[in-house]
PDB file of N, CA and C in Angstrom:
ATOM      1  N   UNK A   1      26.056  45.970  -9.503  1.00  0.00           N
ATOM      2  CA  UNK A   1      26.504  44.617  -9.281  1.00  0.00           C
ATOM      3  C   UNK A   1      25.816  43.995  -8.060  1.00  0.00           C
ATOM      4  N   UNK A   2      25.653  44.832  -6.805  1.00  0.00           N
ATOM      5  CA  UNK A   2      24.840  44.468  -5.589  1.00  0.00           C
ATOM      6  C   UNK A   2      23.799  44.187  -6.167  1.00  0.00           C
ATOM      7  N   UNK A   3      23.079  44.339  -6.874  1.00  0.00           N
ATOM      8  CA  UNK A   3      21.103  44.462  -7.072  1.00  0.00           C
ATOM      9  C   UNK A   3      21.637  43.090  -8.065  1.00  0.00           C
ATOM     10  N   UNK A   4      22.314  42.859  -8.802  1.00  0.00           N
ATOM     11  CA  UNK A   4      22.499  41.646  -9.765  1.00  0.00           C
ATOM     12  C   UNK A   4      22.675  39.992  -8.916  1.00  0.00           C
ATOM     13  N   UNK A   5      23.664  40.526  -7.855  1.00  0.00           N
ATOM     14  CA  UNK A   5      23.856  39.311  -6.805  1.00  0.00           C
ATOM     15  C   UNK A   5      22.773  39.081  -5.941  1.00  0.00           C
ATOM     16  N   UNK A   6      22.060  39.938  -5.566  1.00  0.00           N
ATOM     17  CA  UNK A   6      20.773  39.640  -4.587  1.00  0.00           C
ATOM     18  C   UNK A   6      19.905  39.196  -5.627  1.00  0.00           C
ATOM     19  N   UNK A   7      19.417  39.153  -6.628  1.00  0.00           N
ATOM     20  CA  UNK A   7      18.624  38.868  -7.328  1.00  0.00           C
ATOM     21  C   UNK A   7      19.299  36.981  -7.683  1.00  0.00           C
ATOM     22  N   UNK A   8      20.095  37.113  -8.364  1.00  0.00           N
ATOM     23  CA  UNK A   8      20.401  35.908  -8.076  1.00  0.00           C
ATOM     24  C   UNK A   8      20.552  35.113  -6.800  1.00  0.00           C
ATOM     25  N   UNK A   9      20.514  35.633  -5.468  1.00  0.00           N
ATOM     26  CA  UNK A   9      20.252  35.295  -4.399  1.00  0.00           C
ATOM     27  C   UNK A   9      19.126  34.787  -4.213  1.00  0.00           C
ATOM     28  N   UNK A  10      18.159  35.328  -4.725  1.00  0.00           N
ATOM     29  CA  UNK A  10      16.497  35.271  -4.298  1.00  0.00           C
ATOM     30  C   UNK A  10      16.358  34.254  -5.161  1.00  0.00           C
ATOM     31  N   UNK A  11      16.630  34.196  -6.179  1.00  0.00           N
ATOM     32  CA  UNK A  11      16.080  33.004  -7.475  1.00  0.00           C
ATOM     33  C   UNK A  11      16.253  31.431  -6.613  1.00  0.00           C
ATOM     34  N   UNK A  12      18.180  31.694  -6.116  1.00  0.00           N
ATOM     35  CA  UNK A  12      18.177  30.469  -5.923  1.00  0.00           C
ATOM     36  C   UNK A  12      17.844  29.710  -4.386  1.00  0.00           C
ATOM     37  N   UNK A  13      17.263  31.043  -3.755  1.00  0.00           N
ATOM     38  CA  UNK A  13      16.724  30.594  -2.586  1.00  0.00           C
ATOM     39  C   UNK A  13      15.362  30.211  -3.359  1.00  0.00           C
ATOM     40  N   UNK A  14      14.384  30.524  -3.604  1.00  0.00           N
ATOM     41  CA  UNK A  14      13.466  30.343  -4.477  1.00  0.00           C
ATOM     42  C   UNK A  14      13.025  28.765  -5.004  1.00  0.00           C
ATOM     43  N   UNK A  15      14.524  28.383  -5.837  1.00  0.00           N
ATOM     44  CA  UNK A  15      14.417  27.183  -6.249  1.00  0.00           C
ATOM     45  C   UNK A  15      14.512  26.039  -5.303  1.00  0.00           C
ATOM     46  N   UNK A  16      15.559  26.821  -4.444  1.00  0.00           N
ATOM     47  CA  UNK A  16      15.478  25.695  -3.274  1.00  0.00           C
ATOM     48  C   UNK A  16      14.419  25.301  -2.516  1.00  0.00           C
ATOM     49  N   UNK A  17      13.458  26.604  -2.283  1.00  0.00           N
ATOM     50  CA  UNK A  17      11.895  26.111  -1.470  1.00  0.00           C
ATOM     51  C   UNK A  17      11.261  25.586  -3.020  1.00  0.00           C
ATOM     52  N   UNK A  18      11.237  25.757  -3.703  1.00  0.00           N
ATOM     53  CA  UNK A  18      10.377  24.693  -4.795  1.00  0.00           C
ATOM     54  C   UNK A  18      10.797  22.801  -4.922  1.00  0.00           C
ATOM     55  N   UNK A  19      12.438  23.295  -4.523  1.00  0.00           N
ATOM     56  CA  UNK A  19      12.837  21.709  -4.736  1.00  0.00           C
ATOM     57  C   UNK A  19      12.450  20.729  -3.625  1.00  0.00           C
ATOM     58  N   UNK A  20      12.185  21.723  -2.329  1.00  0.00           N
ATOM     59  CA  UNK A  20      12.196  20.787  -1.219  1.00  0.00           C
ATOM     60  C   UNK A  20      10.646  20.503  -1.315  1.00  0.00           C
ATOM     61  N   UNK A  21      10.197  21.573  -1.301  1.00  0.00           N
ATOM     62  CA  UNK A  21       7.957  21.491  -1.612  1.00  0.00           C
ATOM     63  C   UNK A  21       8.004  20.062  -2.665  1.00  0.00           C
ATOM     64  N   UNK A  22       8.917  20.035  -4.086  1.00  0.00           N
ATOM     65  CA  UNK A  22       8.736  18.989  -4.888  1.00  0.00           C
ATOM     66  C   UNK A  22       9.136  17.740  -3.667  1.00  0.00           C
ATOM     67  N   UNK A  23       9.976  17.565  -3.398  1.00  0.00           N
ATOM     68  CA  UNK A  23      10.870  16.308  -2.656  1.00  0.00           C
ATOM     69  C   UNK A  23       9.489  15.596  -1.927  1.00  0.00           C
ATOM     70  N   UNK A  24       8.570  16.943  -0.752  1.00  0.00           N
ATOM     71  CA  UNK A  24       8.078  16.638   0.217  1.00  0.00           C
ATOM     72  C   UNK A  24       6.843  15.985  -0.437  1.00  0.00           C
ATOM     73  N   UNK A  25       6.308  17.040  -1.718  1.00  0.00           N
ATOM     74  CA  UNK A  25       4.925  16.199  -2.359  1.00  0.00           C
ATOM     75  C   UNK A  25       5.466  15.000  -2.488  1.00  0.00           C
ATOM     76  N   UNK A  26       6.861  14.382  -3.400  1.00  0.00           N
ATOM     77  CA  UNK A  26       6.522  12.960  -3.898  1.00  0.00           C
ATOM     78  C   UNK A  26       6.995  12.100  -2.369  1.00  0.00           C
ATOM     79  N   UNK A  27       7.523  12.472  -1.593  1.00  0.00           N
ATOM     80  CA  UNK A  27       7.720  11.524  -0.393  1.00  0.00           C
ATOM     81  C   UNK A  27       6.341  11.205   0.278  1.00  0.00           C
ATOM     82  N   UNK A  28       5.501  12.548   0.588  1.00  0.00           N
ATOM     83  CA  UNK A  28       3.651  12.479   0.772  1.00  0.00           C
ATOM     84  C   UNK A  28       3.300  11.119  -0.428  1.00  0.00           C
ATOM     85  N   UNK A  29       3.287  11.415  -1.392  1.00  0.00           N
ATOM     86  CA  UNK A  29       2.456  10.662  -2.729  1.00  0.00           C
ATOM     87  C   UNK A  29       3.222   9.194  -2.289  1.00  0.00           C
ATOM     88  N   UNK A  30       4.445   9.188  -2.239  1.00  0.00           N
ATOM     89  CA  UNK A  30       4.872   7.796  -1.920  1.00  0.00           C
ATOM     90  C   UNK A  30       4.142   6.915  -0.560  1.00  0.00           C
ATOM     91  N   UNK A  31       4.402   7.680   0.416  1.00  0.00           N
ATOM     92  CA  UNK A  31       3.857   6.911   1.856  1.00  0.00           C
ATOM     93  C   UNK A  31       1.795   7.089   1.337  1.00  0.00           C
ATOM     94  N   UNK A  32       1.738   7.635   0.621  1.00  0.00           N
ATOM     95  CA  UNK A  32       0.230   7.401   0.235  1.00  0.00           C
ATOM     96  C   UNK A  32       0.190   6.160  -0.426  1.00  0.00           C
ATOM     97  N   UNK A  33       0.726   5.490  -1.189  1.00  0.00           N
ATOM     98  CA  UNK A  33       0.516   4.398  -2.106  1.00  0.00           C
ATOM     99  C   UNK A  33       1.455   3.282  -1.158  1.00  0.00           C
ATOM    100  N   UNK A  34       2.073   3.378  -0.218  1.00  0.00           N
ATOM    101  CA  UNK A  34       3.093   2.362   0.401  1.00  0.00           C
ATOM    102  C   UNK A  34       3.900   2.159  -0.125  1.00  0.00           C
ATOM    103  N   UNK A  35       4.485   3.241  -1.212  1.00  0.00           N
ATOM    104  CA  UNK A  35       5.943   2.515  -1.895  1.00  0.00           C
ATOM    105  C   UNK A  35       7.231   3.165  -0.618  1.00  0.00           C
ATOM    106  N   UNK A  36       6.815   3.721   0.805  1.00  0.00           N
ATOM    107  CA  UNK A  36       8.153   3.910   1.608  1.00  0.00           C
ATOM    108  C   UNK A  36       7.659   3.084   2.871  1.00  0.00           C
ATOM    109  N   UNK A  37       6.575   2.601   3.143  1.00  0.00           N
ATOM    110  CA  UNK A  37       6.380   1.611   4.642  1.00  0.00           C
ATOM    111  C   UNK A  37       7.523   1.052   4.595  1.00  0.00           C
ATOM    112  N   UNK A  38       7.562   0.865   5.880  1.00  0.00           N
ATOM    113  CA  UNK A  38       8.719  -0.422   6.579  1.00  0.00           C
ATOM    114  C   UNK A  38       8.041  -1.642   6.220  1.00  0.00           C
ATOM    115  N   UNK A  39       9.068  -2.682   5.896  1.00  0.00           N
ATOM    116  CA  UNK A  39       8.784  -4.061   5.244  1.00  0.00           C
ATOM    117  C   UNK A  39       7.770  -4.497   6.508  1.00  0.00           C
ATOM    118  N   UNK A  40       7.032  -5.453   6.178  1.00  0.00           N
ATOM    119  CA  UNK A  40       5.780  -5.766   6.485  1.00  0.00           C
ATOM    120  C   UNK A  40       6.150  -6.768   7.515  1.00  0.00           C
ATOM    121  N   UNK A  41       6.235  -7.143   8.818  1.00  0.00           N
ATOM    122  CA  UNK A  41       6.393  -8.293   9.799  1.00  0.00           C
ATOM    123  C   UNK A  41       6.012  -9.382   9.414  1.00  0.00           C
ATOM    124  N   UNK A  42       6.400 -10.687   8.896  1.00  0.00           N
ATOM    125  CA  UNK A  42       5.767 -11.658   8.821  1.00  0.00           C
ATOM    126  C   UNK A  42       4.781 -11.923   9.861  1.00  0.00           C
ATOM    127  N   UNK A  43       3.165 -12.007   9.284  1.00  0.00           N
ATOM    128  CA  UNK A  43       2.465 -12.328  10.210  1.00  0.00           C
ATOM    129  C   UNK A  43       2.016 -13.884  10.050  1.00  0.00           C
ATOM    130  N   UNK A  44       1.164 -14.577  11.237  1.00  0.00           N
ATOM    131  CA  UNK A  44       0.361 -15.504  11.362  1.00  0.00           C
ATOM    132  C   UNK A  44      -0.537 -15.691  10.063  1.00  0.00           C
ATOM    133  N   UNK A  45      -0.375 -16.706  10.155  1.00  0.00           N
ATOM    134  CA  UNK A  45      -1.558 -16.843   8.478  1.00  0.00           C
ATOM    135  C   UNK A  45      -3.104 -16.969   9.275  1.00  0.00           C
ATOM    136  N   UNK A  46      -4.302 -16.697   8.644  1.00  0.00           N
ATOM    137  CA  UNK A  46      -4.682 -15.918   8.954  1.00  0.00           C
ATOM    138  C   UNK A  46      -6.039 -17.702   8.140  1.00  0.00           C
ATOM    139  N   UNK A  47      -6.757 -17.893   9.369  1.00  0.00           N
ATOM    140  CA  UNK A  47      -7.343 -19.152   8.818  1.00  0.00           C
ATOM    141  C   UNK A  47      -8.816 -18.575   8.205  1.00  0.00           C
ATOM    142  N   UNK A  48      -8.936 -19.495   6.810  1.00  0.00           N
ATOM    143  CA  UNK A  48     -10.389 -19.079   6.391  1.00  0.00           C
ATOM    144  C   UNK A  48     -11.299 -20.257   6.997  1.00  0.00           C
ATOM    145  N   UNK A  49     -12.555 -20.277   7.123  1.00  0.00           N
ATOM    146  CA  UNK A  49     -12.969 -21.335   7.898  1.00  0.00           C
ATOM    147  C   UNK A  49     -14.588 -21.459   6.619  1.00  0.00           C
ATOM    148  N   UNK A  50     -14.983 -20.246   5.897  1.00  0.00           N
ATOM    149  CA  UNK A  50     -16.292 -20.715   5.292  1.00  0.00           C
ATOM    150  C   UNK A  50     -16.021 -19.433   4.277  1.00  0.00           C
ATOM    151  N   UNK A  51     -16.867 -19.436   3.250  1.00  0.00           N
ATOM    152  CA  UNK A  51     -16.766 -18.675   1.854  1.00  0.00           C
ATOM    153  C   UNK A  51     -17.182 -17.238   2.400  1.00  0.00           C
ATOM    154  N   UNK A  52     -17.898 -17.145   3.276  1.00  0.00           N
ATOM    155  CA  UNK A  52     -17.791 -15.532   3.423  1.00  0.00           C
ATOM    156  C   UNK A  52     -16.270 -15.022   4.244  1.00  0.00           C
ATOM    157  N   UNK A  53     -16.284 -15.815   4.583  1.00  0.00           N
ATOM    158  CA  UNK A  53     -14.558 -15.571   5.438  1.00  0.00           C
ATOM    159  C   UNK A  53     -14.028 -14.983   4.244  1.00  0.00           C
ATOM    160  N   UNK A  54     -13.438 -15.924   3.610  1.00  0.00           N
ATOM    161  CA  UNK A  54     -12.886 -16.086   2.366  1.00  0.00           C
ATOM    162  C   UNK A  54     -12.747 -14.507   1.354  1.00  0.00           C
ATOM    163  N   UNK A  55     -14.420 -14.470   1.458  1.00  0.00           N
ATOM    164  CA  UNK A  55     -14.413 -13.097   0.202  1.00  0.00           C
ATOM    165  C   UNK A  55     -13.847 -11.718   1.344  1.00  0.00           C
ATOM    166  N   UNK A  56     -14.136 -11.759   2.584  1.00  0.00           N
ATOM    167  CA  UNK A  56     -13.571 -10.859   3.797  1.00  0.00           C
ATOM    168  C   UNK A  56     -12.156 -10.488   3.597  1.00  0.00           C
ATOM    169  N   UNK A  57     -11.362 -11.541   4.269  1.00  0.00           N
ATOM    170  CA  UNK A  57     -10.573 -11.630   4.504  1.00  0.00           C
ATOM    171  C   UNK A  57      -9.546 -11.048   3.099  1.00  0.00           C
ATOM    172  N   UNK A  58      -9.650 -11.500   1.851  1.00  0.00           N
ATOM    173  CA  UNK A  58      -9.319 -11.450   1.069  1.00  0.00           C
ATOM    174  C   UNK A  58      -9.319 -10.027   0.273  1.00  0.00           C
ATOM    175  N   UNK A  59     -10.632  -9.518   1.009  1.00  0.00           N
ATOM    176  CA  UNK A  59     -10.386  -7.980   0.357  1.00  0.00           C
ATOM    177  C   UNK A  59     -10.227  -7.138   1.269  1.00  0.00           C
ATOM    178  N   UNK A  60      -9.843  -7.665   1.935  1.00  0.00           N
ATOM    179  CA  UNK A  60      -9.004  -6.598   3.188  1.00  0.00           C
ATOM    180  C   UNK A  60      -8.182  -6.814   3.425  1.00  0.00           C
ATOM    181  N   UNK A  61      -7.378  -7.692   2.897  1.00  0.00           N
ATOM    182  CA  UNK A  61      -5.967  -7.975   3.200  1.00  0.00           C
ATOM    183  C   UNK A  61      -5.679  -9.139   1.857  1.00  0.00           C
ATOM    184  N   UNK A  62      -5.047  -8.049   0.472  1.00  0.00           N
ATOM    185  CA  UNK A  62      -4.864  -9.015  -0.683  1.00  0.00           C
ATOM    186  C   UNK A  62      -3.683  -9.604  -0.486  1.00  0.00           C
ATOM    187  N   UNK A  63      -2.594  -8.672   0.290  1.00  0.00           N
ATOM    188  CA  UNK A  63      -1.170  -9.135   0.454  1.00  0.00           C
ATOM    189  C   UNK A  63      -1.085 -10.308   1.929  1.00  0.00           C
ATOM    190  N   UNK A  64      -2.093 -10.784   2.558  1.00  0.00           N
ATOM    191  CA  UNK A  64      -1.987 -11.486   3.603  1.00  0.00           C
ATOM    192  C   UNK A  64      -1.619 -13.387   3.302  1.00  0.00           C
ATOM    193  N   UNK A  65      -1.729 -13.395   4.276  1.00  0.00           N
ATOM    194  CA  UNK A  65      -1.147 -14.808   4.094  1.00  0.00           C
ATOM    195  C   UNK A  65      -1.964 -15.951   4.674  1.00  0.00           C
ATOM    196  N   UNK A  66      -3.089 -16.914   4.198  1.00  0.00           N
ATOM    197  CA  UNK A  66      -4.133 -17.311   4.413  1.00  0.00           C
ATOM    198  C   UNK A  66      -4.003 -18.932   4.794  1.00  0.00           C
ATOM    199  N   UNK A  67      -4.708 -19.748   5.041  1.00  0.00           N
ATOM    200  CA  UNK A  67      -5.027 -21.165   5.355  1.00  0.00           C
ATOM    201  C   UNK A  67      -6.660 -21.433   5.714  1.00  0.00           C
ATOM    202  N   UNK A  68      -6.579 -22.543   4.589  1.00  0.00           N
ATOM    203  CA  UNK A  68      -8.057 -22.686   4.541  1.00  0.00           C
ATOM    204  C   UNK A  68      -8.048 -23.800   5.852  1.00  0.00           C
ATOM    205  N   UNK A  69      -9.309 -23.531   6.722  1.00  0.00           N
ATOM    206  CA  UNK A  69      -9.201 -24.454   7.916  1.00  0.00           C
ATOM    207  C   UNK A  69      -9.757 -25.397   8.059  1.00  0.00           C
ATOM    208  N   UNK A  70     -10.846 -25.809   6.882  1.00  0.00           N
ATOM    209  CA  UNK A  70     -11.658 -26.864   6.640  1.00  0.00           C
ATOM    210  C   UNK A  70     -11.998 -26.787   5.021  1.00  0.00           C
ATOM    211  N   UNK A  71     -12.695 -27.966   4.590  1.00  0.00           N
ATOM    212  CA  UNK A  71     -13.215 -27.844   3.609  1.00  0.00           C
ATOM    213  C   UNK A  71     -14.466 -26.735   3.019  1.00  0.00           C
ATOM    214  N   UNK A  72     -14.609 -25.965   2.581  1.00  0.00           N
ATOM    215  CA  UNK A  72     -15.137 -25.503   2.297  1.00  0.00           C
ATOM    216  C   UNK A  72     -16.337 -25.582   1.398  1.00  0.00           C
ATOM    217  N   UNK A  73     -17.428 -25.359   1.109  1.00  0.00           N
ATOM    218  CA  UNK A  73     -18.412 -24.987   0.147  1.00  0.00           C
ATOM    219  C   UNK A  73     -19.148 -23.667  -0.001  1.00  0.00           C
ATOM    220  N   UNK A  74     -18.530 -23.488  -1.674  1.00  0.00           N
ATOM    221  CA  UNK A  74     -18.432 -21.904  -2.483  1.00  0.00           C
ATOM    222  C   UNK A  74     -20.134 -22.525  -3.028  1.00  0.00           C
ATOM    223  N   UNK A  75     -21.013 -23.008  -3.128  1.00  0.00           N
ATOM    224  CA  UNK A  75     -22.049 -23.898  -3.632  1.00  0.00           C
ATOM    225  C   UNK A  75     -22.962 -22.358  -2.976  1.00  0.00           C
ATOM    226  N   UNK A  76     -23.432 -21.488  -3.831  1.00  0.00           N
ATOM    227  CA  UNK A  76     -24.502 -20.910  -3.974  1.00  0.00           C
ATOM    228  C   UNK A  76     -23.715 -19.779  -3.453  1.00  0.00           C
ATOM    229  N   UNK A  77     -22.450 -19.614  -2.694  1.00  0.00           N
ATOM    230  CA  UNK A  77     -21.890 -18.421  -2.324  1.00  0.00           C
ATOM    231  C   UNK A  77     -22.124 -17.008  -2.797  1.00  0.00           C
ATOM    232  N   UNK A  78     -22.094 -15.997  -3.077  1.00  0.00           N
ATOM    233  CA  UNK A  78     -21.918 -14.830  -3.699  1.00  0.00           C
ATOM    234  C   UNK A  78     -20.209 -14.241  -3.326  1.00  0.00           C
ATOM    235  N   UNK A  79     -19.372 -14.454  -4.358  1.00  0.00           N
ATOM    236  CA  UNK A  79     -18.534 -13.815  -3.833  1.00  0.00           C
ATOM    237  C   UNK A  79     -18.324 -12.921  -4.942  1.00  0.00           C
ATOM    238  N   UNK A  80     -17.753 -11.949  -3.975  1.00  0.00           N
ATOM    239  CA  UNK A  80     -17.251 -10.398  -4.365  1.00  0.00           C
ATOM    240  C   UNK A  80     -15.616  -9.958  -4.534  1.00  0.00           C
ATOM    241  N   UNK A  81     -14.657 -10.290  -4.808  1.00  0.00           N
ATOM    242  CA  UNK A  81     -13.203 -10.103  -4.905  1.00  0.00           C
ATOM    243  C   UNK A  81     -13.085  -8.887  -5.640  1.00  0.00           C
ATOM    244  N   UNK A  82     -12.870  -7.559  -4.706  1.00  0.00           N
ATOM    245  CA  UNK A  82     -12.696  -6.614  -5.437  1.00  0.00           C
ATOM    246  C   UNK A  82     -11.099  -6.015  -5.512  1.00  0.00           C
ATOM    247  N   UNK A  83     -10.092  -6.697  -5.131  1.00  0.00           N
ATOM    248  CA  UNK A  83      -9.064  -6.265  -5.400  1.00  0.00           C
ATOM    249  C   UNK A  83      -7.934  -7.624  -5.859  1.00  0.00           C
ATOM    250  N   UNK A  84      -6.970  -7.185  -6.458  1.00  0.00           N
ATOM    251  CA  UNK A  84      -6.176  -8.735  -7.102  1.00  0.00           C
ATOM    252  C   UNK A  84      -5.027  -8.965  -6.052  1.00  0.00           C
ATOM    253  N   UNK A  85      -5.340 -10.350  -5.635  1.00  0.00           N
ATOM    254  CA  UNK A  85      -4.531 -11.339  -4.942  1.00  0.00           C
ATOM    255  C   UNK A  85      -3.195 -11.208  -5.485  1.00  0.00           C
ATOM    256  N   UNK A  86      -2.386 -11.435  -3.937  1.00  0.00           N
ATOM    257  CA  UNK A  86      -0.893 -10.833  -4.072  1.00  0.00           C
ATOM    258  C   UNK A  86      -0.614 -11.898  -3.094  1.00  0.00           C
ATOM    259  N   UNK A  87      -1.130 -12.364  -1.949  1.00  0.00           N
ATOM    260  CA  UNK A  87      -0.561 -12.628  -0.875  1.00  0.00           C
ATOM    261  C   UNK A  87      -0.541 -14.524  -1.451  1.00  0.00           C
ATOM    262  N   UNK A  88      -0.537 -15.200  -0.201  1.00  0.00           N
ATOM    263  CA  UNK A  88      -0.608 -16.589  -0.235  1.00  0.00           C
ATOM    264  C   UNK A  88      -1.939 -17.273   0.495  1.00  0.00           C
ATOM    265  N   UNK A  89      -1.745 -18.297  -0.065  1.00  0.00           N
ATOM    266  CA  UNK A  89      -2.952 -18.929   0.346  1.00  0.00           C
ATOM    267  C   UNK A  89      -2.533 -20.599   0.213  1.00  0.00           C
ATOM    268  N   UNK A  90      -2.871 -21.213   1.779  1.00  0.00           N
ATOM    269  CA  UNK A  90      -2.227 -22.611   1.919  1.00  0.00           C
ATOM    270  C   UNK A  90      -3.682 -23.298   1.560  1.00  0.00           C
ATOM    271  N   UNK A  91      -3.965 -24.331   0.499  1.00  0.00           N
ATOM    272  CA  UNK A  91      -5.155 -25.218   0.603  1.00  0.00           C
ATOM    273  C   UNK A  91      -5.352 -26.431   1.638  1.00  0.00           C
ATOM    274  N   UNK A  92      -4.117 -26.605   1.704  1.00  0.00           N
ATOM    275  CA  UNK A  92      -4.110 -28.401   2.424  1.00  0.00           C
ATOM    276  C   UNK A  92      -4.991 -28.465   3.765  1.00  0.00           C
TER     277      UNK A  92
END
């Protein structure tokens, strides 16, 4: 009966270091993708002033919060947008 209870001892110590190793990978995998950051500080919007600004700013910060500071001309520009817009962007 002793050798039956330690064995079941060991299993469920066992499962317990597997459950916490699971817990710790998806809490790792989470703060990898930002689904546990602390909510984000409202920041300063963040002025674009000419089309390379623009393609910059924008792919380094899709979730940011923007204001165009003059009129602009995209007229022969090359722009590059490699990730999809989330944040805001004031035209006026």
């Amino acid at each position: 009966m002793t050798a039956r209870v330690q064995s079941t001892s060991k299993l469920g110590s066992r499962l317990r270091r597997l459950a916490v190793a699971a817990v710790a990978a998806f809490a790792a995998a989470m703060l990898a993708v930002g689904a546990l950051a602390a909510p984000a500080m409202a920041a300063e919007p963040i002025a674009i002033k000419s089309a390379q600004d623009f393609s910059a700013v924008i792919n380094n910060n899709p979730s940011g919060t923007f204001y165009l500071a003059n009129d602009i001309d995209f007229a022969g520009a090359a722009l590059e947008v490699t990730t999809p817009f989330t944040g805001t962007l004031d035209g006026t």
